[in-house]
PDB file of N, CA and C in Angstrom:
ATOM      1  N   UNK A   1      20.052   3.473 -26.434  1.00  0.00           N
ATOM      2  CA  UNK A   1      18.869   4.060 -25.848  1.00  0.00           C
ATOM      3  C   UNK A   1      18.143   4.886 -26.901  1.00  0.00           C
ATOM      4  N   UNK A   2      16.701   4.712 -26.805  1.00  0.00           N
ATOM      5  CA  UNK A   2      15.789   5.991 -27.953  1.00  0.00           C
ATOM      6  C   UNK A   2      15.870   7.193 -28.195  1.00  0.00           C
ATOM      7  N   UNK A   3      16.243   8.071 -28.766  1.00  0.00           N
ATOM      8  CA  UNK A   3      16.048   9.006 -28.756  1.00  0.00           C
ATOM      9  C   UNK A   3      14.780   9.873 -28.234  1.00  0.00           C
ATOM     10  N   UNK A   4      14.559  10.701 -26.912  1.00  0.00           N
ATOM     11  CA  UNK A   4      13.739  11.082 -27.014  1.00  0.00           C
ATOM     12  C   UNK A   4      12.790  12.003 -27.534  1.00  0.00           C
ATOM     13  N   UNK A   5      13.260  12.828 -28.767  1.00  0.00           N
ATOM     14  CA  UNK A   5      12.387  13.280 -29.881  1.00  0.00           C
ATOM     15  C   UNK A   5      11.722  12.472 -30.656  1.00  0.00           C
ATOM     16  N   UNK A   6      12.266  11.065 -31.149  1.00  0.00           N
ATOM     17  CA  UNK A   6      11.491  10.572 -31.884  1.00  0.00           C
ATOM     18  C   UNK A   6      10.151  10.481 -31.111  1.00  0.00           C
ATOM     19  N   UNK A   7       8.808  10.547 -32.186  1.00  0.00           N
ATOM     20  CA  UNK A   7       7.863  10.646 -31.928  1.00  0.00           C
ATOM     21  C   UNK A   7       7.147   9.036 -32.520  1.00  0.00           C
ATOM     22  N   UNK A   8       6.590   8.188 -31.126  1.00  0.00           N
ATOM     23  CA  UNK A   8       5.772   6.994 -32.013  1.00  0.00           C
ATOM     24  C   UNK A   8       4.290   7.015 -32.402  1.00  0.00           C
ATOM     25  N   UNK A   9       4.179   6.365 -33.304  1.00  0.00           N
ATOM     26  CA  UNK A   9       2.869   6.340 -33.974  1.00  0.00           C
ATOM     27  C   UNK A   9       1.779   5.680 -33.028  1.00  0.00           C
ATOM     28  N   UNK A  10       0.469   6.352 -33.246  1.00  0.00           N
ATOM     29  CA  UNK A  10      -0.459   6.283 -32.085  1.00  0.00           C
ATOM     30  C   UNK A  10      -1.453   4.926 -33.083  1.00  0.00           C
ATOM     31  N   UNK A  11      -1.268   4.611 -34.260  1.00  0.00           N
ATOM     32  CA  UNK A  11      -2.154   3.800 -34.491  1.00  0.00           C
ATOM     33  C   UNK A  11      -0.999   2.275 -33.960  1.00  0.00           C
ATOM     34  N   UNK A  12      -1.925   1.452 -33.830  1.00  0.00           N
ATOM     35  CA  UNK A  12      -1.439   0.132 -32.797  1.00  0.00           C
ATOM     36  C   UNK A  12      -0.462  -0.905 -34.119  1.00  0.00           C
ATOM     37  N   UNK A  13      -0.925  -0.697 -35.177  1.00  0.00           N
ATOM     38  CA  UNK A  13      -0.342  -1.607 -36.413  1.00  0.00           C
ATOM     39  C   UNK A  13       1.162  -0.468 -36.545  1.00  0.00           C
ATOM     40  N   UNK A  14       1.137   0.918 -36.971  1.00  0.00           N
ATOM     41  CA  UNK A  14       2.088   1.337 -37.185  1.00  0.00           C
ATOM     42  C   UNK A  14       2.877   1.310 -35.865  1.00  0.00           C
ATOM     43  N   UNK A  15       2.556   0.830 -34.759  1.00  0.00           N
ATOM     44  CA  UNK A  15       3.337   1.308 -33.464  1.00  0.00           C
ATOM     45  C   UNK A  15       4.503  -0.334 -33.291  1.00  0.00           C
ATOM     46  N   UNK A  16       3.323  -0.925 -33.290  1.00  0.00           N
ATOM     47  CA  UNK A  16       4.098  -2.763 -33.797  1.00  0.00           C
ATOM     48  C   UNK A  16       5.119  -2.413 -34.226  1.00  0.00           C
ATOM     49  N   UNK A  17       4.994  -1.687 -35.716  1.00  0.00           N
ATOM     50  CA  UNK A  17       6.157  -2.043 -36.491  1.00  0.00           C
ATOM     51  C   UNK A  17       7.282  -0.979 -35.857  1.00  0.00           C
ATOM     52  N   UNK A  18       6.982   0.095 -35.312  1.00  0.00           N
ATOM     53  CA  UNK A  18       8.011   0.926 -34.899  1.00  0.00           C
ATOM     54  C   UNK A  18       8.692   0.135 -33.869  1.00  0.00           C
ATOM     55  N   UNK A  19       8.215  -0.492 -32.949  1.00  0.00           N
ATOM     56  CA  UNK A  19       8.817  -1.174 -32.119  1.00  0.00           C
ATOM     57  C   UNK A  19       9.585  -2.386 -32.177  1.00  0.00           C
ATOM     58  N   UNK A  20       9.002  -2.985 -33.145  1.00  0.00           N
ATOM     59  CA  UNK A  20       9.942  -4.154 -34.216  1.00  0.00           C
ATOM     60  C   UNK A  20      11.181  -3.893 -34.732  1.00  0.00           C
ATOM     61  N   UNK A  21      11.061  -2.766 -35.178  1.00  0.00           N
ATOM     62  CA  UNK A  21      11.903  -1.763 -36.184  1.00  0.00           C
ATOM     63  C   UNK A  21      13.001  -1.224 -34.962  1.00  0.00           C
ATOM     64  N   UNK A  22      12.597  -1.008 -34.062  1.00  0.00           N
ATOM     65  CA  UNK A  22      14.106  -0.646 -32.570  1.00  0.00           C
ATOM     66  C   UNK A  22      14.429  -1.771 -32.236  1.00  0.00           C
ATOM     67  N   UNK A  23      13.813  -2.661 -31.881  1.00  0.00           N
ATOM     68  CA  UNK A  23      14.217  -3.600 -31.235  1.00  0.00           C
ATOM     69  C   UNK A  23      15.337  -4.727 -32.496  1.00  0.00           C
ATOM     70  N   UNK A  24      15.397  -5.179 -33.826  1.00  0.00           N
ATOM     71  CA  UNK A  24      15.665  -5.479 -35.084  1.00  0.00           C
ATOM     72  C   UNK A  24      16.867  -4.047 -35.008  1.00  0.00           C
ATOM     73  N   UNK A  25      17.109  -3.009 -34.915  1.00  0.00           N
ATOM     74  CA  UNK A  25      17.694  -1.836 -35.492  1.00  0.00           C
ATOM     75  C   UNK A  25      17.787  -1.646 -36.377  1.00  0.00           C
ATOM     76  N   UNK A  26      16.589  -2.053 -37.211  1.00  0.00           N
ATOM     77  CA  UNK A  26      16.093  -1.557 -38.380  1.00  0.00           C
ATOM     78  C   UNK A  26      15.360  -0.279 -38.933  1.00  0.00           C
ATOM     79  N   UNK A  27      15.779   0.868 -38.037  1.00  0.00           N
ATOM     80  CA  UNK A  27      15.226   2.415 -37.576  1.00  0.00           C
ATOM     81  C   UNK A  27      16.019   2.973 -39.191  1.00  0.00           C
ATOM     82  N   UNK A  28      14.946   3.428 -39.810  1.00  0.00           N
ATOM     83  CA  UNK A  28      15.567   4.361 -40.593  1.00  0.00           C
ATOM     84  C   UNK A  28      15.749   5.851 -40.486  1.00  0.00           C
ATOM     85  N   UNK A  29      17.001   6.343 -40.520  1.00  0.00           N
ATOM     86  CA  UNK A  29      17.496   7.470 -40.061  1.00  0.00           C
ATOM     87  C   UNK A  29      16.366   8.527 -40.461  1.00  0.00           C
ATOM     88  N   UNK A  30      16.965   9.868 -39.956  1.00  0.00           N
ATOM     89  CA  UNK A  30      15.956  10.801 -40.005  1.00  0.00           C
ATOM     90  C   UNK A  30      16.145  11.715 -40.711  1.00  0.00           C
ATOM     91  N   UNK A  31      15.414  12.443 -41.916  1.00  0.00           N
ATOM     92  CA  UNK A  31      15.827  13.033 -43.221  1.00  0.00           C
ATOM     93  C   UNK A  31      16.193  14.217 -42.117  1.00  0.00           C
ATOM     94  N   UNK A  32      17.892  15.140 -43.109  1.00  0.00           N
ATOM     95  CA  UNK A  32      18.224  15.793 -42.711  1.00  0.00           C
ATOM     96  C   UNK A  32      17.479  17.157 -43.034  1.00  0.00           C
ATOM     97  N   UNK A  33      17.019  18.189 -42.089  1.00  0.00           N
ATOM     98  CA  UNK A  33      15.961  19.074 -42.966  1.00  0.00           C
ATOM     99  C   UNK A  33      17.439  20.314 -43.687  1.00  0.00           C
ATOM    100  N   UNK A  34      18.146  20.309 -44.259  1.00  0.00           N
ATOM    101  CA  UNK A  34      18.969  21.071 -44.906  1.00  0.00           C
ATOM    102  C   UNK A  34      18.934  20.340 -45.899  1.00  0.00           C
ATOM    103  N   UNK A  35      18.624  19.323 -46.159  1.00  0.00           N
ATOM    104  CA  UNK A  35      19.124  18.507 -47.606  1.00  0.00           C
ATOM    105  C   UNK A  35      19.054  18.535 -48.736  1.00  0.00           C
ATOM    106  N   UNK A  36      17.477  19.330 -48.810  1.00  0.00           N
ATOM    107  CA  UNK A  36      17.411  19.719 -50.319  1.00  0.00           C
ATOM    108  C   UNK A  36      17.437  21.657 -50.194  1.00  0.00           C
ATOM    109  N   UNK A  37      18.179  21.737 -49.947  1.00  0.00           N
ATOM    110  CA  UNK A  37      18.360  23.585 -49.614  1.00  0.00           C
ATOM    111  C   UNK A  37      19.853  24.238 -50.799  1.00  0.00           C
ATOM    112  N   UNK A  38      19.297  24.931 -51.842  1.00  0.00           N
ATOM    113  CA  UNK A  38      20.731  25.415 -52.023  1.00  0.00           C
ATOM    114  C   UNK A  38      21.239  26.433 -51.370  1.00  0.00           C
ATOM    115  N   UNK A  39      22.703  26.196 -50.960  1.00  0.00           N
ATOM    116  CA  UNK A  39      23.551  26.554 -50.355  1.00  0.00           C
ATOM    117  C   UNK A  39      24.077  27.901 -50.763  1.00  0.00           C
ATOM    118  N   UNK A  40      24.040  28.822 -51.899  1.00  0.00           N
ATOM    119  CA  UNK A  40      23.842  30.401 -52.465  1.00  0.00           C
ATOM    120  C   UNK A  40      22.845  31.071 -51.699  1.00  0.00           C
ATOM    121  N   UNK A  41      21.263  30.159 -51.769  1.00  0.00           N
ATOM    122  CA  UNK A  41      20.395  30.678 -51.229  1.00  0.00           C
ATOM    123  C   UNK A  41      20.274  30.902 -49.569  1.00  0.00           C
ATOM    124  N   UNK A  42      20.443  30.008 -48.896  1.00  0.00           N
ATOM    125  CA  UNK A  42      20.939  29.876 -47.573  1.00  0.00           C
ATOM    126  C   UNK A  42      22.020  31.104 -47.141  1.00  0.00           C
ATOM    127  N   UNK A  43      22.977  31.546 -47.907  1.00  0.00           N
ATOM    128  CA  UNK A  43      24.021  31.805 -47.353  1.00  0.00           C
ATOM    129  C   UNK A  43      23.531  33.660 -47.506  1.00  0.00           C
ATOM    130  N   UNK A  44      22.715  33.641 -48.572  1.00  0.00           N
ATOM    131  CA  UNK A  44      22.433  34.927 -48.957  1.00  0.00           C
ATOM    132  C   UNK A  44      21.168  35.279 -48.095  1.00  0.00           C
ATOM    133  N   UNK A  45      20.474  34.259 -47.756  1.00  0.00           N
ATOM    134  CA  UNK A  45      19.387  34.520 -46.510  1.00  0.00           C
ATOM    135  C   UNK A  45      19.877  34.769 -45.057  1.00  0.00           C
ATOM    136  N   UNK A  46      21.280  34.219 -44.541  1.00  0.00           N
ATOM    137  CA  UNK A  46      21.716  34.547 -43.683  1.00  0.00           C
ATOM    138  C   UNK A  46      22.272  35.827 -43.341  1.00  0.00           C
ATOM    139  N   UNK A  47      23.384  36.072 -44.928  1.00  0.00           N
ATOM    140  CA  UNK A  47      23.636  37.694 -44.991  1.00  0.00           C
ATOM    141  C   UNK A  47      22.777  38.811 -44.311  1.00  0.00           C
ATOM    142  N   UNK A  48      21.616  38.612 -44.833  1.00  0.00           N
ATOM    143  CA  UNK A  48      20.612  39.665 -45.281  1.00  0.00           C
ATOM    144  C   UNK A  48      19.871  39.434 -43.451  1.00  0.00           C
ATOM    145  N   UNK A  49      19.842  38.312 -42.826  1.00  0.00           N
ATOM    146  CA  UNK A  49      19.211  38.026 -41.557  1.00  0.00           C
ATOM    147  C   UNK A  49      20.091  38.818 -40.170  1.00  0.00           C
ATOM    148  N   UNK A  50      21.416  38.555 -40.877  1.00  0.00           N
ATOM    149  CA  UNK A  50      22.264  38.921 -39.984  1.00  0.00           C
ATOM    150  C   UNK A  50      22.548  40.507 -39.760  1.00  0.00           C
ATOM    151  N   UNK A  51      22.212  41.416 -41.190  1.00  0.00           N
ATOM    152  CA  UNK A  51      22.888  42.577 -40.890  1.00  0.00           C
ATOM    153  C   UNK A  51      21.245  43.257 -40.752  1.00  0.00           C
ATOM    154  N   UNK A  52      19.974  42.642 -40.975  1.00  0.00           N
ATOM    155  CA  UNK A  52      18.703  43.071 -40.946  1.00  0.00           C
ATOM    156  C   UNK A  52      18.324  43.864 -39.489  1.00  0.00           C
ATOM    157  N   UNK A  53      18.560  43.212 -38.095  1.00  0.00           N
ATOM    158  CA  UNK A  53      17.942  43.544 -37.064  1.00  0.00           C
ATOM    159  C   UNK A  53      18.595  44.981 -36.792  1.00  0.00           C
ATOM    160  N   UNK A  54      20.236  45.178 -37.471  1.00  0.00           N
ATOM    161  CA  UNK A  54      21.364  46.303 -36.892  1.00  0.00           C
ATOM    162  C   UNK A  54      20.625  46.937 -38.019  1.00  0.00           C
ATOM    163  N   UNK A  55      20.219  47.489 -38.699  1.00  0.00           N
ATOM    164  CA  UNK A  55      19.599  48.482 -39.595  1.00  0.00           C
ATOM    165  C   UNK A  55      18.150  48.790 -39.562  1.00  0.00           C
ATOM    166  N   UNK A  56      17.574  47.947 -39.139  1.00  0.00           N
ATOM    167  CA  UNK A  56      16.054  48.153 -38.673  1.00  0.00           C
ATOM    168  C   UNK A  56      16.168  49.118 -37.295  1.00  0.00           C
ATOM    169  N   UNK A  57      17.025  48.409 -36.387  1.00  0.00           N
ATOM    170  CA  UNK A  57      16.908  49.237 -35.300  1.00  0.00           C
ATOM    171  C   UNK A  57      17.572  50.810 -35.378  1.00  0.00           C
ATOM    172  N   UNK A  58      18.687  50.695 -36.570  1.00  0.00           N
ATOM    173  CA  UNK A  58      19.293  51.759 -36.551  1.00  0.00           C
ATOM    174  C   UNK A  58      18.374  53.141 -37.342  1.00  0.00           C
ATOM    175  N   UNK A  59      17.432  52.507 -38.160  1.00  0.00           N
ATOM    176  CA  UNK A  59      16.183  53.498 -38.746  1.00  0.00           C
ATOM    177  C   UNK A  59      15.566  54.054 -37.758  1.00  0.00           C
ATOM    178  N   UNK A  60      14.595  53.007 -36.663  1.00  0.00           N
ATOM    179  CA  UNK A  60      14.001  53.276 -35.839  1.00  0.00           C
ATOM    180  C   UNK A  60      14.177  54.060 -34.649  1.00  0.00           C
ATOM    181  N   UNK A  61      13.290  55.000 -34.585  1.00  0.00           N
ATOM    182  CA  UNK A  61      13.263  55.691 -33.017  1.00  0.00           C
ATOM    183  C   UNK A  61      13.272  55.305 -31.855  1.00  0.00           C
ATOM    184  N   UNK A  62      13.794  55.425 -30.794  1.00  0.00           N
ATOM    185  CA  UNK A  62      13.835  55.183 -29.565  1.00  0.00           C
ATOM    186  C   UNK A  62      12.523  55.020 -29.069  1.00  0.00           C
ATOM    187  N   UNK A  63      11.540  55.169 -29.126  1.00  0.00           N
ATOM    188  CA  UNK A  63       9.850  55.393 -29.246  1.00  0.00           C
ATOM    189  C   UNK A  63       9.597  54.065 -29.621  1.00  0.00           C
ATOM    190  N   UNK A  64       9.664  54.238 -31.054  1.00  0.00           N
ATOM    191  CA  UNK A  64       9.788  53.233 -31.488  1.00  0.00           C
ATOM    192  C   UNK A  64      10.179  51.759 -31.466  1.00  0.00           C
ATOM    193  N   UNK A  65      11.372  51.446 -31.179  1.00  0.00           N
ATOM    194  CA  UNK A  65      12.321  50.669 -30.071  1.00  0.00           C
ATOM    195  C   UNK A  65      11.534  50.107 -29.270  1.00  0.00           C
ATOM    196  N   UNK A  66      11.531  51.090 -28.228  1.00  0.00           N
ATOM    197  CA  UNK A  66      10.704  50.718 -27.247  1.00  0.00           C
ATOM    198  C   UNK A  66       9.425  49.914 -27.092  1.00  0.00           C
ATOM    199  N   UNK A  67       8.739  50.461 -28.482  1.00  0.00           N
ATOM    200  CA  UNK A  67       7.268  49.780 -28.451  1.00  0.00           C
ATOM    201  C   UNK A  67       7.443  48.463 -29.087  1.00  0.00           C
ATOM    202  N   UNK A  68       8.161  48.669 -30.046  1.00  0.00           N
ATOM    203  CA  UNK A  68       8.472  46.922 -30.377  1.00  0.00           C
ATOM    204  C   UNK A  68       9.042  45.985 -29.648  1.00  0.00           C
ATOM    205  N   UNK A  69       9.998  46.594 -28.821  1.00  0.00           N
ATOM    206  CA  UNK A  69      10.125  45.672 -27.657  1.00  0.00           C
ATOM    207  C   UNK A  69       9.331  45.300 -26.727  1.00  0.00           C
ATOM    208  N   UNK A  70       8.176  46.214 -26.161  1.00  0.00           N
ATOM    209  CA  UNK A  70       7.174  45.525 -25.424  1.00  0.00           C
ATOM    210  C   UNK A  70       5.908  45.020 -25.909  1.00  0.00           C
ATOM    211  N   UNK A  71       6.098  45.034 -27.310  1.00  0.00           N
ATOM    212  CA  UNK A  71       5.051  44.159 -28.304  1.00  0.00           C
ATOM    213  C   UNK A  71       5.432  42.548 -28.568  1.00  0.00           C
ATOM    214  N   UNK A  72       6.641  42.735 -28.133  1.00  0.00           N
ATOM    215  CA  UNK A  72       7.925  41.370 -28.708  1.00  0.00           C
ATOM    216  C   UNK A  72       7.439  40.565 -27.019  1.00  0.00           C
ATOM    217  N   UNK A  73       8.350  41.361 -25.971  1.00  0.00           N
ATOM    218  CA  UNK A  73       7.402  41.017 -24.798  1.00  0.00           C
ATOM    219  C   UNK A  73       6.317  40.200 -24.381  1.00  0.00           C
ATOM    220  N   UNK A  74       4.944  41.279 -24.672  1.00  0.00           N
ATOM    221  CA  UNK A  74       3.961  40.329 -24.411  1.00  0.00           C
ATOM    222  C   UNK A  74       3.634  39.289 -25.567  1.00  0.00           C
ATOM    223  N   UNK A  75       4.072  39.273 -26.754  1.00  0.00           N
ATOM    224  CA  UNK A  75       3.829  38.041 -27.156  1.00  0.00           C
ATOM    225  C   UNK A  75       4.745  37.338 -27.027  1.00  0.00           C
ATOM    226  N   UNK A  76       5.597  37.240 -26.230  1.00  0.00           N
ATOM    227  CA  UNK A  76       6.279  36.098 -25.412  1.00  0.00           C
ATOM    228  C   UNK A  76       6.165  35.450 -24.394  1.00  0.00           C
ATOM    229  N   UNK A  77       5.716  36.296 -23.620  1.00  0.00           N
ATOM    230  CA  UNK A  77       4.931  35.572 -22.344  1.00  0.00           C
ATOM    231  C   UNK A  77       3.941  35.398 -22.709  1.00  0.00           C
ATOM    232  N   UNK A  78       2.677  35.637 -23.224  1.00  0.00           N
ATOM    233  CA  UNK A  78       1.339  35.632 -23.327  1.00  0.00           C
ATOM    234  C   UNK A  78       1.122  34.128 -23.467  1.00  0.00           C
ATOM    235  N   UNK A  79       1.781  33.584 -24.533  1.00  0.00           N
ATOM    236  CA  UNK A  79       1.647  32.436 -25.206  1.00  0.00           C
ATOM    237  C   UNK A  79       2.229  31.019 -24.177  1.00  0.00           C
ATOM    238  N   UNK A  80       2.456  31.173 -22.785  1.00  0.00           N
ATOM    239  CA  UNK A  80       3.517  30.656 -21.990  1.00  0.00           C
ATOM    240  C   UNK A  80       3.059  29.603 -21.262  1.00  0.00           C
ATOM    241  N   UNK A  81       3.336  28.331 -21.562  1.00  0.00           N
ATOM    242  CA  UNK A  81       2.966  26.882 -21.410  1.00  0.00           C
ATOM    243  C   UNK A  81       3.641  26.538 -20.085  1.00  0.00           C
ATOM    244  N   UNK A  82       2.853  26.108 -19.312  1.00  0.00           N
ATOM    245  CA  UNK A  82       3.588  25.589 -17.387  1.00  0.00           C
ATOM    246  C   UNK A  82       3.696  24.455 -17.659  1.00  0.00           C
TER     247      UNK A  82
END
């Protein structure tokens, strides 16, 4: 069965061939997006992601806090697709 993320092409020549291409299982896989990432860099971006939010909040005032949380809030709902 298709995956339903894959996305097909809206022009009618590239759509042919996508459909040729499933039906044949001639689908070429889907580049992994980590693949060209070094792995120092990654690991040192995670460090720094992970202990970031517990020290930001731990600077910040309760005031403070607060307002970023209901800034975080409405631009979460605001943006909110039915």
């Amino acid at each position: 069965m298709q995956k339903r993320s894959r996305k097909l092409p809206r022009d009618t020549n590239q759509l042919g061939k996508a459909i040729v291409d499933i039906a044949t299982g001639n689908v070429t896989p889907e580049p992994d997006p980590g693949a060209g990432k070094d792995p120092a860099a990654v690991s040192l971006g995670r460090r720094g992601g992970l202990i970031g939010g517990k020290v930001r909040a731990a600077i910040m005032t309760k005031k403070q806090r607060s307002e970023s949380a209901k800034r975080a809030a409405m631009v979460r709902w605001s943006n909110r697709q039915v």
